[in-house]
Structures are given as C-alpha cells and as structure tokens.
C-alpha atoms as a PDB file:
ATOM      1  CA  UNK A   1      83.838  29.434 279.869  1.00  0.00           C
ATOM      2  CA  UNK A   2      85.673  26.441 277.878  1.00  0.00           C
ATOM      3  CA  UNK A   3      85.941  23.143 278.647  1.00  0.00           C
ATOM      4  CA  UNK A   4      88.719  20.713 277.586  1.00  0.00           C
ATOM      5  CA  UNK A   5      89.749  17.530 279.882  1.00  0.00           C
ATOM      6  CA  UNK A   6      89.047  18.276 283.217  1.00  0.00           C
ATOM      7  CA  UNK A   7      89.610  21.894 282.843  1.00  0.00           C
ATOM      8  CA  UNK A   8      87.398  25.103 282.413  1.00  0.00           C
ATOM      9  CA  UNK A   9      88.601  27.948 281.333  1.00  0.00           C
ATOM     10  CA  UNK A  10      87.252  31.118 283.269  1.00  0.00           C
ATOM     11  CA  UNK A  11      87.494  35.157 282.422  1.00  0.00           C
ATOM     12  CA  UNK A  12      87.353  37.332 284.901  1.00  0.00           C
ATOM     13  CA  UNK A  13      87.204  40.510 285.574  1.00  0.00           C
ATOM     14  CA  UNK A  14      88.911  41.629 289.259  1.00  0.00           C
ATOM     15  CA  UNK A  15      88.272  45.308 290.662  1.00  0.00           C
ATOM     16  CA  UNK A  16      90.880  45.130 294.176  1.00  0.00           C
ATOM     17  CA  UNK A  17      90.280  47.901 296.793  1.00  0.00           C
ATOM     18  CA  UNK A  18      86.511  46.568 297.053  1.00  0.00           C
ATOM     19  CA  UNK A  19      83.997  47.340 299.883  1.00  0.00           C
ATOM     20  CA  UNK A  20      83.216  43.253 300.042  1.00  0.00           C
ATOM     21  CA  UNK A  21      84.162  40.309 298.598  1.00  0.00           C
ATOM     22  CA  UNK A  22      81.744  39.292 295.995  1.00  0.00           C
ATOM     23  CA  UNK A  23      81.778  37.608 292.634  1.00  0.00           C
ATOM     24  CA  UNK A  24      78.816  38.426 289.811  1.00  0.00           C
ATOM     25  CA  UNK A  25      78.550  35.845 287.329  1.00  0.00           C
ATOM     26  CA  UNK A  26      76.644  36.797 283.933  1.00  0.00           C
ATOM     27  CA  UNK A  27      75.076  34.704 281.327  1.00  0.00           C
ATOM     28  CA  UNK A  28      77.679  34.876 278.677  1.00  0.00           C
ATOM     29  CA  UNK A  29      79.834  33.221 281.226  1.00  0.00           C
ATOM     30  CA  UNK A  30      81.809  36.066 282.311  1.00  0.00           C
ATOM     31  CA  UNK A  31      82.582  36.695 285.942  1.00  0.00           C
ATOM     32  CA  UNK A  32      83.332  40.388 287.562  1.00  0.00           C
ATOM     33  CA  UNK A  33      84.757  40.023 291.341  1.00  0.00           C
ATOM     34  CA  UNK A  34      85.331  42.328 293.896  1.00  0.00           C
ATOM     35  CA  UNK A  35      88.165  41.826 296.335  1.00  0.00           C
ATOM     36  CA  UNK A  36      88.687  43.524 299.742  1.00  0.00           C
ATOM     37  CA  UNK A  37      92.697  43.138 299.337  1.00  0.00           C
ATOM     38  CA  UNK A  38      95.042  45.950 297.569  1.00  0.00           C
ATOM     39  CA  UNK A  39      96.529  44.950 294.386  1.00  0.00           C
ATOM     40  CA  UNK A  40     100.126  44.833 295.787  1.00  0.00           C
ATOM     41  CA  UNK A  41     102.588  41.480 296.022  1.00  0.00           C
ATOM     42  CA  UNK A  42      99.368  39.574 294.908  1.00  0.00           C
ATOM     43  CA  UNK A  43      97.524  39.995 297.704  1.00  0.00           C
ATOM     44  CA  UNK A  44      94.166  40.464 295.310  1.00  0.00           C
ATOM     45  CA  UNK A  45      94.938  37.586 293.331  1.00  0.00           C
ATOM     46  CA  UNK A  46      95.077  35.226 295.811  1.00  0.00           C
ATOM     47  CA  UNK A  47      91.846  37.215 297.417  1.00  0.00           C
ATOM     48  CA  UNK A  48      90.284  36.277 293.865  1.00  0.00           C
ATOM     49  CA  UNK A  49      91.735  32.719 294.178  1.00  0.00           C
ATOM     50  CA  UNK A  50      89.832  32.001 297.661  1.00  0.00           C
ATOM     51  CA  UNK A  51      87.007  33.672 296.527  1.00  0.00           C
ATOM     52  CA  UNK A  52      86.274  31.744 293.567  1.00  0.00           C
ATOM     53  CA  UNK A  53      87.323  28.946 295.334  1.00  0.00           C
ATOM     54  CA  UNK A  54      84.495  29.522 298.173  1.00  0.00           C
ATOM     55  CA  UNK A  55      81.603  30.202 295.499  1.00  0.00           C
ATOM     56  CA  UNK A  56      81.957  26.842 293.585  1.00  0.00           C
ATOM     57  CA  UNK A  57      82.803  24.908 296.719  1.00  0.00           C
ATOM     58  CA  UNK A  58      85.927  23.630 295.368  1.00  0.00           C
ATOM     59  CA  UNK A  59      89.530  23.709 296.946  1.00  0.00           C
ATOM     60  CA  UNK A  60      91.655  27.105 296.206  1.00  0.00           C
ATOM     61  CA  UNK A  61      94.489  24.162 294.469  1.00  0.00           C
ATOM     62  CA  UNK A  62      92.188  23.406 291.868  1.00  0.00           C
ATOM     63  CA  UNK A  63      92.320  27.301 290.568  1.00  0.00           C
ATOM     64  CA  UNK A  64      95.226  28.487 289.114  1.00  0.00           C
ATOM     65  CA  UNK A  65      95.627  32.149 286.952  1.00  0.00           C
ATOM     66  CA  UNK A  66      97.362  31.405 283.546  1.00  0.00           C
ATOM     67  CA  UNK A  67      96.862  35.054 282.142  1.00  0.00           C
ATOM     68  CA  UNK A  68      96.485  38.454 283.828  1.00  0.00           C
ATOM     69  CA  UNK A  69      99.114  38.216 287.079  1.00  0.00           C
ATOM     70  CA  UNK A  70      98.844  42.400 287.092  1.00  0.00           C
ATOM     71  CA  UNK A  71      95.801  42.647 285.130  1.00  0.00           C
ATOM     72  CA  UNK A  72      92.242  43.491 286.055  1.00  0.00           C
ATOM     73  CA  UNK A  73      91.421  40.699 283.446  1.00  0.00           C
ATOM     74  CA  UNK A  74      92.101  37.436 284.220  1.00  0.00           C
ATOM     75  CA  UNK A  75      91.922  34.205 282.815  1.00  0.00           C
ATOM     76  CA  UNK A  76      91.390  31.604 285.151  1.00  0.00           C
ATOM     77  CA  UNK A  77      91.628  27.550 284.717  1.00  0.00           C
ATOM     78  CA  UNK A  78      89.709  25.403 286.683  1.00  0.00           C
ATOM     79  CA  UNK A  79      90.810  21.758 287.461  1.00  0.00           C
ATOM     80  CA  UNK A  80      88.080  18.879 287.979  1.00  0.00           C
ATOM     81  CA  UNK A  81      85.121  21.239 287.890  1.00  0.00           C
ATOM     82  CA  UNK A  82      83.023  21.243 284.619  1.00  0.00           C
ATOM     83  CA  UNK A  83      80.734  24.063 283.574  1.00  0.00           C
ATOM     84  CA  UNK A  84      77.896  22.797 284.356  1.00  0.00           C
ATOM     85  CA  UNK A  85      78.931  22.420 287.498  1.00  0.00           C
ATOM     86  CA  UNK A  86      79.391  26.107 287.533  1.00  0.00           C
ATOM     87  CA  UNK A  87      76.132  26.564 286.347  1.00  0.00           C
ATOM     88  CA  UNK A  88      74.612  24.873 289.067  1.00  0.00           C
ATOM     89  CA  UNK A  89      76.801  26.779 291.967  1.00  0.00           C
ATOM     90  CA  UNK A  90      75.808  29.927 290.732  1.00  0.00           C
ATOM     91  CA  UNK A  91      71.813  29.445 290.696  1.00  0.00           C
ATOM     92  CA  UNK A  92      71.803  27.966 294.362  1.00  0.00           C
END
C-alpha cells in the first residue's frame, strides 16, 4: 500500500472462477481475492471492484484499476480512504 493525496495505492492479486467471494489481506499489505465471476468482458474485475468495495465499507466509485485490466495482478487506487483506514477494516 502507498499513500499520496487522498489516494492509496493497492496490489492485488485476483484468482476468478472462485468457490466464494473473499478477500485475504496480509501484513506486507498485499491483498489475494477470490471472485465467483469468470474472467470474461470484465465480469471479475468489476466482481473484485464490489468486493473490495464491501470490505472497506467504501463506495465501488472510489476504486478504480489503473494496472492489470487482464491480469491476475492488479493494481488498485483507492480515492478518500487512507491506509490506516485499511488497517482498521481489516482487523474488525
């Protein structure tokens, strides 16, 4: 995770086709997630998108993927949301 006016910079890593939806968070700041949705016409990005979006309580706008459209690794940037916000989502 980086931080730079407003915006946090997240790397993830996204494995489509899952089981369930879930995200793992580890404490280098990396994030694996599992999506339900194939990885056809975006579907599993914007499955990523909401579920991010869900874990940190924060609206699915203020996510946006800068790197990784059709790549398992993705590098996310976060809008209004500070890492130490982050912090404190994941250990609730």
């Amino acid at each position: 995770m980086h931080e730079s006016k407003n915006q946090t910079l997240l790397y993830v890593t996204c494995v489509p086709n899952a089981k369930r939806n879930h995200a793992q968070f580890s404490k280098e700041g990396q994030v694996k997630a599992w999506v339900k949705a194939p990885n056809e016409k975006g579907l599993a990005n914007a499955a990523l998108i909401a579920l991010i979006a869900d874990f940190l309580d924060i609206s699915k706008s203020q996510i946006k993927i800068i790197k990784g459209m059709t790549s398992r690794k993705k590098l996310l940037i976060l809008y209004n949301i500070t890492p130490e916000k982050i912090n404190l989502q994941r250990t609730e």
